[in-house]
PDB file of N, CA and C in Angstrom:
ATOM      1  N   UNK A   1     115.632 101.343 120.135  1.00  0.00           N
ATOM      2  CA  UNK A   1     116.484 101.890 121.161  1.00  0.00           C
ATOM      3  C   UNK A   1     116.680 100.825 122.235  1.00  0.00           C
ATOM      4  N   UNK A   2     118.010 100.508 122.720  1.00  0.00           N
ATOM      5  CA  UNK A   2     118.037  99.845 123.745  1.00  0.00           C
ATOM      6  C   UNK A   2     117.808 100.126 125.593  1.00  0.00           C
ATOM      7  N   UNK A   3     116.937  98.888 126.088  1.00  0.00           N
ATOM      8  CA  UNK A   3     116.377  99.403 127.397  1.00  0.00           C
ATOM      9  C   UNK A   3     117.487 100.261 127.975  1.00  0.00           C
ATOM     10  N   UNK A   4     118.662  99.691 128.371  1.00  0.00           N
ATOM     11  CA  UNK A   4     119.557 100.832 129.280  1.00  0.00           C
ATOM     12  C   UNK A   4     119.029 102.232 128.953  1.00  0.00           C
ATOM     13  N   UNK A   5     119.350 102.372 127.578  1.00  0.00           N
ATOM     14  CA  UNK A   5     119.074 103.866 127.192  1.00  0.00           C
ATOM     15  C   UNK A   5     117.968 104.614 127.238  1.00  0.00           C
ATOM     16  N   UNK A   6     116.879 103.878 127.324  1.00  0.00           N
ATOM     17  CA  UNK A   6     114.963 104.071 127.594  1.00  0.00           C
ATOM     18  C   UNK A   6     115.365 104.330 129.151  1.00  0.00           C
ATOM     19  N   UNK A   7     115.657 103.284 129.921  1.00  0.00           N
ATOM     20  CA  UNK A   7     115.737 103.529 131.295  1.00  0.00           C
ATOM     21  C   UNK A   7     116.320 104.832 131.717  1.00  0.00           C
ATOM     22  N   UNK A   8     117.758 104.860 131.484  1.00  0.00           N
ATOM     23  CA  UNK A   8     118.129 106.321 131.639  1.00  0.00           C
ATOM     24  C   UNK A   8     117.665 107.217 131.049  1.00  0.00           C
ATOM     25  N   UNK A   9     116.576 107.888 129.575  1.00  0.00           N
ATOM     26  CA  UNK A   9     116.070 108.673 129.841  1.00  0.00           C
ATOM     27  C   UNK A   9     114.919 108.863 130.559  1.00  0.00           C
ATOM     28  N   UNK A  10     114.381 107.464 130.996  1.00  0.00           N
ATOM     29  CA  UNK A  10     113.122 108.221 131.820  1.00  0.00           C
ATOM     30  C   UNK A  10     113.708 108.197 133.161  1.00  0.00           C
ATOM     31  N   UNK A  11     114.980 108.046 133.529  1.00  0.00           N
ATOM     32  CA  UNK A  11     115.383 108.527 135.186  1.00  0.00           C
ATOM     33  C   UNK A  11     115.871 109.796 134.776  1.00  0.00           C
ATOM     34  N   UNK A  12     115.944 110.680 134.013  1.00  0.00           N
ATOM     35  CA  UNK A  12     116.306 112.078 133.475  1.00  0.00           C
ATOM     36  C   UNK A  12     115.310 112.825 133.390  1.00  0.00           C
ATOM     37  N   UNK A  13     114.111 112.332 133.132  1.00  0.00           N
ATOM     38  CA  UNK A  13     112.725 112.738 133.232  1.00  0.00           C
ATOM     39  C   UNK A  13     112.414 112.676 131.603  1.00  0.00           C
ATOM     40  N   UNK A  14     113.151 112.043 130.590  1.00  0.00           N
ATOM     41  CA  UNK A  14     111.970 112.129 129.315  1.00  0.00           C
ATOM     42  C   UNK A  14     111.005 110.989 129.581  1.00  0.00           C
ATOM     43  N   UNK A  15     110.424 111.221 128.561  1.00  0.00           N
ATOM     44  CA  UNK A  15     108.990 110.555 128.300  1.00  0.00           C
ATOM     45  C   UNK A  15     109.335 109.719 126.726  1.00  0.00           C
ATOM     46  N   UNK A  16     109.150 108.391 126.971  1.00  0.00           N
ATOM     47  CA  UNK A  16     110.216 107.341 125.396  1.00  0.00           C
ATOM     48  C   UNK A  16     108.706 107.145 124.775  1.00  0.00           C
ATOM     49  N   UNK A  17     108.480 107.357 123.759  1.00  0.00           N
ATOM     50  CA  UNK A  17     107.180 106.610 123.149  1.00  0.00           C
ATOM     51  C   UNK A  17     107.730 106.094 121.221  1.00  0.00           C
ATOM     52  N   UNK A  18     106.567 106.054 120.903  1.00  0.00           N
ATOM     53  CA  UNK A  18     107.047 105.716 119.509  1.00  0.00           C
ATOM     54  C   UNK A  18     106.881 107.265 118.766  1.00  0.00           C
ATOM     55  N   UNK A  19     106.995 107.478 117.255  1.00  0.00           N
ATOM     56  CA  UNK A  19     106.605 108.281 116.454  1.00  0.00           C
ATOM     57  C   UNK A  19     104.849 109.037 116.371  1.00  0.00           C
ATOM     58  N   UNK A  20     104.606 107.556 116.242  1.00  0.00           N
ATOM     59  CA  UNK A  20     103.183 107.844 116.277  1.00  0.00           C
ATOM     60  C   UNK A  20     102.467 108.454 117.230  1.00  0.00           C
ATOM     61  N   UNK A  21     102.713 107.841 118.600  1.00  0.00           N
ATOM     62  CA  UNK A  21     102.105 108.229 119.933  1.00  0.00           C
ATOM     63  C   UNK A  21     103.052 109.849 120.239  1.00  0.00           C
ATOM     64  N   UNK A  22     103.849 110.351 119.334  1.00  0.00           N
ATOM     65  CA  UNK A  22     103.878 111.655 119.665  1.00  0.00           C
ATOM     66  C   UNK A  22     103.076 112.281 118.392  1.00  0.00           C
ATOM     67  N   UNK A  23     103.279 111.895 117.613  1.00  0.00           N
ATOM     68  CA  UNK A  23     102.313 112.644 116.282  1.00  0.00           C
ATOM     69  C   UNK A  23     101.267 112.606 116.422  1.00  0.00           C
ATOM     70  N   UNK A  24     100.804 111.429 118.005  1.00  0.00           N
ATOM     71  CA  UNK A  24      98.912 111.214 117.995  1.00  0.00           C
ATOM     72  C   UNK A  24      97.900 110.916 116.595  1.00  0.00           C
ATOM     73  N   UNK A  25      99.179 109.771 116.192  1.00  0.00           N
ATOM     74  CA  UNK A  25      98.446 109.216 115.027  1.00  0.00           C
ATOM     75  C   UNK A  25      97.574 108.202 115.220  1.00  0.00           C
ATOM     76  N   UNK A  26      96.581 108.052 114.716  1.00  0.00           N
ATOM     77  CA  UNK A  26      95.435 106.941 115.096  1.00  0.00           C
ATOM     78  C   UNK A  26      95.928 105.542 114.213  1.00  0.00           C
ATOM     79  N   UNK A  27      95.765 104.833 114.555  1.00  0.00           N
ATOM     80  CA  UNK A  27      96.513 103.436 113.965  1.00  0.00           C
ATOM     81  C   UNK A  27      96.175 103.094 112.221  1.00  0.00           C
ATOM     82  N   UNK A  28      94.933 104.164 112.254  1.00  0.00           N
ATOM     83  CA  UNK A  28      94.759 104.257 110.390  1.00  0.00           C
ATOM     84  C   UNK A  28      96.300 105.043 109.413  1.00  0.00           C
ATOM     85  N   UNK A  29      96.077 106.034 110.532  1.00  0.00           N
ATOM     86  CA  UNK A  29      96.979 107.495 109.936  1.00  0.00           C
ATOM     87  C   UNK A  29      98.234 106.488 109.903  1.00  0.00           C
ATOM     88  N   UNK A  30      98.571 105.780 111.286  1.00  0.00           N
ATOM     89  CA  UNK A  30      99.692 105.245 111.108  1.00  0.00           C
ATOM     90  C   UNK A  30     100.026 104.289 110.001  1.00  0.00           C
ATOM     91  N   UNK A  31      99.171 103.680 109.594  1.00  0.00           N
ATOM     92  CA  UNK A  31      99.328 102.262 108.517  1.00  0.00           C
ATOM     93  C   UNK A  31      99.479 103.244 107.009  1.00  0.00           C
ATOM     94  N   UNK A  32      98.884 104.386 106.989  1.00  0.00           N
ATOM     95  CA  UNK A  32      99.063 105.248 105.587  1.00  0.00           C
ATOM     96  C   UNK A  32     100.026 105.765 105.877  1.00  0.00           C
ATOM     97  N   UNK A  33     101.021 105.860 106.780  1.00  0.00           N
ATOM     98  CA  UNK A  33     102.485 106.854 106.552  1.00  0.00           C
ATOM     99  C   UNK A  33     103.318 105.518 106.452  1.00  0.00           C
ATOM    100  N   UNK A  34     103.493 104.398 106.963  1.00  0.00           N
ATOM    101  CA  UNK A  34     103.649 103.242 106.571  1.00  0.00           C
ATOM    102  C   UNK A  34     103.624 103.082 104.774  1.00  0.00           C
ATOM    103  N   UNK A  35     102.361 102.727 104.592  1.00  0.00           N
ATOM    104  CA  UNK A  35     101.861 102.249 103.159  1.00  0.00           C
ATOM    105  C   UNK A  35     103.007 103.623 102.243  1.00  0.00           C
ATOM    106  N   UNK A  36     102.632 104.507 102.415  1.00  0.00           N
ATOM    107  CA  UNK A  36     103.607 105.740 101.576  1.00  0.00           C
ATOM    108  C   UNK A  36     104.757 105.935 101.608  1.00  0.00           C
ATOM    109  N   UNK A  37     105.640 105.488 102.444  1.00  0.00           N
ATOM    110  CA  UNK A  37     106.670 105.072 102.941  1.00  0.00           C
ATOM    111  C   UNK A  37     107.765 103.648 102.172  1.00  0.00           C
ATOM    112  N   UNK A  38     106.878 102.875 101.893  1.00  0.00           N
ATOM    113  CA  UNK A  38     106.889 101.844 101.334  1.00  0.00           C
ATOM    114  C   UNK A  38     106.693 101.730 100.018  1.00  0.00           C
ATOM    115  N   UNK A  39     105.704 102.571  99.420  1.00  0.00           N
ATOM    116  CA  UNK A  39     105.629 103.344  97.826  1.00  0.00           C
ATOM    117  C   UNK A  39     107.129 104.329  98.083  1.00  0.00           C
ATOM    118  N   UNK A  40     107.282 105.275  98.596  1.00  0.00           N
ATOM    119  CA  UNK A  40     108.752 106.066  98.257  1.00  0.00           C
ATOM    120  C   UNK A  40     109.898 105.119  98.173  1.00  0.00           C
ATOM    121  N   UNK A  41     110.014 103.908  99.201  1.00  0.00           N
ATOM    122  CA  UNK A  41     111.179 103.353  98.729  1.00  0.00           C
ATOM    123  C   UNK A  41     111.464 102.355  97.885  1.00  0.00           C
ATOM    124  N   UNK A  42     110.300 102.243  97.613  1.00  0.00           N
ATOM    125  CA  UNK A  42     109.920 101.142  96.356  1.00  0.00           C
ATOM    126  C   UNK A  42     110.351 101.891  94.932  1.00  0.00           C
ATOM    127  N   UNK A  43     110.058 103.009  94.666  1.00  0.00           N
ATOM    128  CA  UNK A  43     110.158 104.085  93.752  1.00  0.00           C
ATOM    129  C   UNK A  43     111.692 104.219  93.648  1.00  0.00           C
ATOM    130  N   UNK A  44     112.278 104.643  94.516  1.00  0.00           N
ATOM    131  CA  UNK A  44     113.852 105.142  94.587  1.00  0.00           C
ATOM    132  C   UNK A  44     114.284 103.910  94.164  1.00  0.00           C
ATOM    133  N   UNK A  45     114.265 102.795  94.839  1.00  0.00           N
ATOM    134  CA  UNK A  45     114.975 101.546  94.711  1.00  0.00           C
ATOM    135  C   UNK A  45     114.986 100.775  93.253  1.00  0.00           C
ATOM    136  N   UNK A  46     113.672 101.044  92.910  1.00  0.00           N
ATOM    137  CA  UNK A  46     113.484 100.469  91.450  1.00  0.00           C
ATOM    138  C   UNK A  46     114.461 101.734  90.368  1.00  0.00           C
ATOM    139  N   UNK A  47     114.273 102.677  90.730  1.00  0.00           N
ATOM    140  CA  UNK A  47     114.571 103.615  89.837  1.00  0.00           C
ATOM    141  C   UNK A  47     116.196 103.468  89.493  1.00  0.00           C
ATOM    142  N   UNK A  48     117.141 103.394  91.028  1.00  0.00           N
ATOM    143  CA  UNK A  48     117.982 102.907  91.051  1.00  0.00           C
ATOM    144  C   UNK A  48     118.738 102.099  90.176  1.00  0.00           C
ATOM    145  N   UNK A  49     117.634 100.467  90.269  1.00  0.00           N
ATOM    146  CA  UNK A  49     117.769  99.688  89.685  1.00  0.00           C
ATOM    147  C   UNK A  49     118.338  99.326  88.251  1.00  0.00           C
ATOM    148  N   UNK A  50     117.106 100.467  87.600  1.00  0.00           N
ATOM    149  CA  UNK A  50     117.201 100.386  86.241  1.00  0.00           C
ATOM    150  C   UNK A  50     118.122 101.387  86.021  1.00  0.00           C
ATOM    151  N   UNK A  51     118.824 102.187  86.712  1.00  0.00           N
ATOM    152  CA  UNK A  51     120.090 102.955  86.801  1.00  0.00           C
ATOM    153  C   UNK A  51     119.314 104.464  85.381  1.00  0.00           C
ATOM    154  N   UNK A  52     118.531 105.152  86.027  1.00  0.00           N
ATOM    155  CA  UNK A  52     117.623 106.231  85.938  1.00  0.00           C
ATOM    156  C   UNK A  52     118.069 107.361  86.746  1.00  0.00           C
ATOM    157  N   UNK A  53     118.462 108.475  86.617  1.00  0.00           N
ATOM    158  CA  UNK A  53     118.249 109.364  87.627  1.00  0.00           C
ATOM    159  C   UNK A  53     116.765 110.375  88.168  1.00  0.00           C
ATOM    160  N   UNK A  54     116.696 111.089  88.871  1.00  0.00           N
ATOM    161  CA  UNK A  54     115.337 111.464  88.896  1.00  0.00           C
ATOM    162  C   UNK A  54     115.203 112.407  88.609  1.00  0.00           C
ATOM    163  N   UNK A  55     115.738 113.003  87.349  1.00  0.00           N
ATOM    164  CA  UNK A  55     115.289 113.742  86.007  1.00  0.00           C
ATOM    165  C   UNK A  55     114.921 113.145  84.888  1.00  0.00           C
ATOM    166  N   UNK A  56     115.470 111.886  84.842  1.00  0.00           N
ATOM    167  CA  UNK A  56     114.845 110.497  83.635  1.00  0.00           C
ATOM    168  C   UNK A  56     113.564 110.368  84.154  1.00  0.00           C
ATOM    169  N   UNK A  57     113.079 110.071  85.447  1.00  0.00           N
ATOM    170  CA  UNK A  57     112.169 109.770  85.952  1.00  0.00           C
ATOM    171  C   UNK A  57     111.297 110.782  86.015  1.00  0.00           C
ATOM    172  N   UNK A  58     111.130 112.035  85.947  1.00  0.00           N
ATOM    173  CA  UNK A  58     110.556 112.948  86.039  1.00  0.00           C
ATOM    174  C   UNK A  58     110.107 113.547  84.765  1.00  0.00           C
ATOM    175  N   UNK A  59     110.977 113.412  83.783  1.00  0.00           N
ATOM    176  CA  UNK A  59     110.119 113.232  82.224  1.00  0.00           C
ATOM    177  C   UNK A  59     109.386 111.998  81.795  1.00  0.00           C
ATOM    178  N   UNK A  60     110.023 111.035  82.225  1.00  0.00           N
ATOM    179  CA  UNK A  60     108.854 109.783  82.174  1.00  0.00           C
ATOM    180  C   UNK A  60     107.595 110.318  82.650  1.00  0.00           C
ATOM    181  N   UNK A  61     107.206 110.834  83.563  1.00  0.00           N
ATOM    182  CA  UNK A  61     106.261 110.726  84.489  1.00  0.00           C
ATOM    183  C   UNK A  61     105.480 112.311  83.907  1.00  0.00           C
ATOM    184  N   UNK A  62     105.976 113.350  83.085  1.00  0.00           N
ATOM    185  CA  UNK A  62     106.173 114.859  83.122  1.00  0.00           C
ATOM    186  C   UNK A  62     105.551 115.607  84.492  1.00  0.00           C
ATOM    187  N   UNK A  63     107.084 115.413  85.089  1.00  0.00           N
ATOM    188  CA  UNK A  63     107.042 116.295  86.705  1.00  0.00           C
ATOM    189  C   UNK A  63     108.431 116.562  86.215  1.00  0.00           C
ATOM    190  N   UNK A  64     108.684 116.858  87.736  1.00  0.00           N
ATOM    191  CA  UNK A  64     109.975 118.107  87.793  1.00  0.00           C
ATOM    192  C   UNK A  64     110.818 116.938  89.005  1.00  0.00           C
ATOM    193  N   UNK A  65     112.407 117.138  88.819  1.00  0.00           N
ATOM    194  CA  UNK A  65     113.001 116.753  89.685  1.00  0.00           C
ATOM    195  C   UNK A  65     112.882 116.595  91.243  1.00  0.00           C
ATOM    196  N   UNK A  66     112.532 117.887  91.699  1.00  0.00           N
ATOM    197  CA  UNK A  66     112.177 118.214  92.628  1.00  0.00           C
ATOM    198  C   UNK A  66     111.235 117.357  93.705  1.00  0.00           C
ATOM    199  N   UNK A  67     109.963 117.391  92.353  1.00  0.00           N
ATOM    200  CA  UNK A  67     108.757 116.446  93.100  1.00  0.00           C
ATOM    201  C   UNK A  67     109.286 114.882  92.994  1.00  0.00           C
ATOM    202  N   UNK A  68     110.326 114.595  92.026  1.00  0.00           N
ATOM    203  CA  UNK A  68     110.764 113.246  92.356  1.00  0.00           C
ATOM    204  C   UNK A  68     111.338 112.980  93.813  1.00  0.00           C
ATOM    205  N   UNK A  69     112.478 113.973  94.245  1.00  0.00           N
ATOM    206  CA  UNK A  69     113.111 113.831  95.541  1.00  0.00           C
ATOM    207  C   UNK A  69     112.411 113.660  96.583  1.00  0.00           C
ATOM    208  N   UNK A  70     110.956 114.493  96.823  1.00  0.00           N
ATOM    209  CA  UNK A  70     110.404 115.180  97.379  1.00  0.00           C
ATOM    210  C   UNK A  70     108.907 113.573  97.690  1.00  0.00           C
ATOM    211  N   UNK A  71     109.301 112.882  96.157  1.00  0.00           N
ATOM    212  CA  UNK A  71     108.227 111.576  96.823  1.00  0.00           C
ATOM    213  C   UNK A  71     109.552 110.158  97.312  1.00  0.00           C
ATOM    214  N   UNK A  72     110.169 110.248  96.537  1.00  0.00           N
ATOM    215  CA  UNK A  72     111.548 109.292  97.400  1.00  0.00           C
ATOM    216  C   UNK A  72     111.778 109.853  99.381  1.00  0.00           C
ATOM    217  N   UNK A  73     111.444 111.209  99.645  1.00  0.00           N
ATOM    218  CA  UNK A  73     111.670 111.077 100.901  1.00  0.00           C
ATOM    219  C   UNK A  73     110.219 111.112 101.289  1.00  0.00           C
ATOM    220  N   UNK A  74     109.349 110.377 100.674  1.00  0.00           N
ATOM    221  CA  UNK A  74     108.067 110.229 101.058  1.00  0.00           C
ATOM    222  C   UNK A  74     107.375 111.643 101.761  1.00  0.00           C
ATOM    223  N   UNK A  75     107.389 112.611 100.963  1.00  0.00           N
ATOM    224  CA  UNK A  75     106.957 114.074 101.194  1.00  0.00           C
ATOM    225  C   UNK A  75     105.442 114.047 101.908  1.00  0.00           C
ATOM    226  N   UNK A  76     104.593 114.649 102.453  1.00  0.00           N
ATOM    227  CA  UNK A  76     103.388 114.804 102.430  1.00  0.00           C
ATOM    228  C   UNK A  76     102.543 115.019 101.445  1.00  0.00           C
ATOM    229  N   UNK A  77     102.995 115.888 100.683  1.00  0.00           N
ATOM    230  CA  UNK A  77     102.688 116.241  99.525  1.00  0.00           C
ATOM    231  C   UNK A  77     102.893 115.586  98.311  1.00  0.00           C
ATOM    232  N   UNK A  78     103.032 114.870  98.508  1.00  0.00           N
ATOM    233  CA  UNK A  78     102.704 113.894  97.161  1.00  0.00           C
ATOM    234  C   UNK A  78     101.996 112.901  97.287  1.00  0.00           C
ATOM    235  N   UNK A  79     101.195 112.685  96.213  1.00  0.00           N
ATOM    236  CA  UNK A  79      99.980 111.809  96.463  1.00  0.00           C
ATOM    237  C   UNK A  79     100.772 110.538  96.149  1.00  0.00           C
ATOM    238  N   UNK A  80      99.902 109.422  96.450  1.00  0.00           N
ATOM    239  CA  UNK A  80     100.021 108.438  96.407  1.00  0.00           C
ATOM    240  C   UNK A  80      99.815 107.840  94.990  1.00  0.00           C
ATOM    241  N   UNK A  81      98.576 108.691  94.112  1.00  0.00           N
ATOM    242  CA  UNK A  81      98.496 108.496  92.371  1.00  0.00           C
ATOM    243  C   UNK A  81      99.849 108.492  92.091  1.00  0.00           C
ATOM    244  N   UNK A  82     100.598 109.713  91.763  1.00  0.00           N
ATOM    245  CA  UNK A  82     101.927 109.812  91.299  1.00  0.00           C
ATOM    246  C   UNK A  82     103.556 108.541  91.711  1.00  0.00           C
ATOM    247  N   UNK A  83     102.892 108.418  93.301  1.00  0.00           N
ATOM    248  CA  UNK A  83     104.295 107.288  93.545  1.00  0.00           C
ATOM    249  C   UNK A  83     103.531 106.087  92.532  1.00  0.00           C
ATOM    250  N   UNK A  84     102.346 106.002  92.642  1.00  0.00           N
ATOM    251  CA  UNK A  84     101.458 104.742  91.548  1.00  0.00           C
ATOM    252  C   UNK A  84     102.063 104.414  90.382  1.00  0.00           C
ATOM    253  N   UNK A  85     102.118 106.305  89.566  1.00  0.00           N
ATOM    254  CA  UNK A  85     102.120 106.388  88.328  1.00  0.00           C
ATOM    255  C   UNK A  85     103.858 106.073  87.807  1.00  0.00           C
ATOM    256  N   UNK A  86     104.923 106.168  89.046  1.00  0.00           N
ATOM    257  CA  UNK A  86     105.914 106.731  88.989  1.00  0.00           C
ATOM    258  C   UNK A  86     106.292 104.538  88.897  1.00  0.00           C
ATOM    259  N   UNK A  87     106.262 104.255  89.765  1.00  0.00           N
ATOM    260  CA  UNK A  87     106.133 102.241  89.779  1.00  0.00           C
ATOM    261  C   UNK A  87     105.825 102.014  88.191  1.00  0.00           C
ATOM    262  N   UNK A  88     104.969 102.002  88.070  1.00  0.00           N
ATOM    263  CA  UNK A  88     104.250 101.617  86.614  1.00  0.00           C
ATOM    264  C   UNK A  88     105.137 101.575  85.575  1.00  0.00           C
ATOM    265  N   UNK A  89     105.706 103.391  85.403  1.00  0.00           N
ATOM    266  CA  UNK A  89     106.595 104.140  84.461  1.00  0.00           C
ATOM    267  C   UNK A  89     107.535 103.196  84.191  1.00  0.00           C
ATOM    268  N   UNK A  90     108.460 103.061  85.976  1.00  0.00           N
ATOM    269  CA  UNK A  90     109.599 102.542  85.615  1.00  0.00           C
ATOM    270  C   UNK A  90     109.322 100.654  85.101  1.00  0.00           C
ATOM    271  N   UNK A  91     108.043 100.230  84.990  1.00  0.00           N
ATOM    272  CA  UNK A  91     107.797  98.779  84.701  1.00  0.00           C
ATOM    273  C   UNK A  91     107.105  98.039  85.234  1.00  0.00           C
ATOM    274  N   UNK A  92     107.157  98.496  87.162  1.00  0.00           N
ATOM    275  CA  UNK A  92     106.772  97.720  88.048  1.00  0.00           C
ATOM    276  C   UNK A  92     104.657  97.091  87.416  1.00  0.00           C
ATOM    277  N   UNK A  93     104.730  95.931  87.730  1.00  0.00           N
ATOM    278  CA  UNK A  93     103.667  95.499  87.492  1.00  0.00           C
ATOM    279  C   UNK A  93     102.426  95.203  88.728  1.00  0.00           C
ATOM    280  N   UNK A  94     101.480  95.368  88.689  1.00  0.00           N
ATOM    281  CA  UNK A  94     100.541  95.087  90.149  1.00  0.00           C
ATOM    282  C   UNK A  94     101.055  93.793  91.052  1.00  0.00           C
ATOM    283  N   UNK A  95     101.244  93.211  90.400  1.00  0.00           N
ATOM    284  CA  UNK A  95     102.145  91.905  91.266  1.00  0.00           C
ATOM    285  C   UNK A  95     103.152  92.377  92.000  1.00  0.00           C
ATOM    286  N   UNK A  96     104.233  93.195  90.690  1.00  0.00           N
ATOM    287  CA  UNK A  96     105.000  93.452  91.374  1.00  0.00           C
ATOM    288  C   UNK A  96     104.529  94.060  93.145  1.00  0.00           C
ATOM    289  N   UNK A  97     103.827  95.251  92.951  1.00  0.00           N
ATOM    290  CA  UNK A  97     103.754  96.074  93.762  1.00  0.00           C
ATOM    291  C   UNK A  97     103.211  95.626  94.830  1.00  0.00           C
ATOM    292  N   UNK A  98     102.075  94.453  94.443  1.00  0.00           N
ATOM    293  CA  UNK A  98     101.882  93.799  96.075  1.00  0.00           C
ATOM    294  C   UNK A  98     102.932  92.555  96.971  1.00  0.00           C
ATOM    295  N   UNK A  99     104.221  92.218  95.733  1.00  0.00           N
ATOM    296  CA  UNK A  99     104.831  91.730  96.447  1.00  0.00           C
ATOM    297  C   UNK A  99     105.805  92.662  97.481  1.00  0.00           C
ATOM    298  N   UNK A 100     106.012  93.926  97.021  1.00  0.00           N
ATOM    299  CA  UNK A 100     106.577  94.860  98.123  1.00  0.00           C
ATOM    300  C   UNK A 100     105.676  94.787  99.481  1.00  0.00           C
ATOM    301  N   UNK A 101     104.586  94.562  99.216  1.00  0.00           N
ATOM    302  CA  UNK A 101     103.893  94.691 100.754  1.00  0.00           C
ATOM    303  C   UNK A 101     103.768  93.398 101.031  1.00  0.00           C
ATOM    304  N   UNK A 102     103.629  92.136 100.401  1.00  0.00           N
ATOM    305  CA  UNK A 102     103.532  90.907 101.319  1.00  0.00           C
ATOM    306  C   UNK A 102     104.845  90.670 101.740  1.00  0.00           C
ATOM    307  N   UNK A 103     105.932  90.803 100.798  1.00  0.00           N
ATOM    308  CA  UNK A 103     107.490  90.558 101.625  1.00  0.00           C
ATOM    309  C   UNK A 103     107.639  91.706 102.682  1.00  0.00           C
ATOM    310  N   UNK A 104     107.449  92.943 103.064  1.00  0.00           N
ATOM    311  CA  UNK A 104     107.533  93.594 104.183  1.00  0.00           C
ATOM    312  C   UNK A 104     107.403  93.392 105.757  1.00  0.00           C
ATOM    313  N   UNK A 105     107.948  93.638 106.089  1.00  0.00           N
ATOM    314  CA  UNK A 105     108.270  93.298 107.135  1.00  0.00           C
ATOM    315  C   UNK A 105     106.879  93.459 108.588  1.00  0.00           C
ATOM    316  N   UNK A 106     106.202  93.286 109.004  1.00  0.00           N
ATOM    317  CA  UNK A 106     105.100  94.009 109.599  1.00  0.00           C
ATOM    318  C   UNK A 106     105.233  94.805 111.144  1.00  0.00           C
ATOM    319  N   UNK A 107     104.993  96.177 110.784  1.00  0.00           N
ATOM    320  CA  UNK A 107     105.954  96.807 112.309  1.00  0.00           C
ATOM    321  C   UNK A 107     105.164  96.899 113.744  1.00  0.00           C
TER     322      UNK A 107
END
């Protein structure tokens, strides 16, 4: 967000913070909605890739469409095994997967 716009809402009386500091996430919690975040779009993007929809992907994996959408918008509810299992499926290799986190950006 740009300062002008921070400035004028706190002369309006809001209060500007990040995500976290309203969710009162502790800097662990924060680095795992991060890390899962980064598995969901890693997942969509590859899936993409190989030009799959996420009913291809969801018999690969035997889940349901649903829980595919549901880990692409990085759901709560989906574990982190399954975005694992879901990388793998479509090819991705352990290399692969740690080059998604060393090329990332650090926030």
């Amino acid at each position: 967000m740009k300062d002008d716009k921070i400035d004028k809402l706190k002369v309006a009386g809001w209060s500007v913070g990040s995500t976290s500091e309203f969710l009162g996430l502790s800097k662990e919690e924060e680095k795992f909605v991060e890390f899962k975040m980064t598995l969901a779009n890693a997942v969509k993007q590859l899936r993409k890739t190989i030009g799959l929809t996420q009913v291809d992907l969801a018999k690969r994996i035997g889940s349901s469409q649903s829980r595919i959408a549901k880990m692409e918008a990085s759901d709560s509810s989906v574990s982190t095994d399954l975005m694992m299992k879901s990388l793998f499926s479509l090819g991705a290799s352990s290399s692969d997967i740690a080059k998604i986190f060393s090329t990332r950006k650090s926030a």
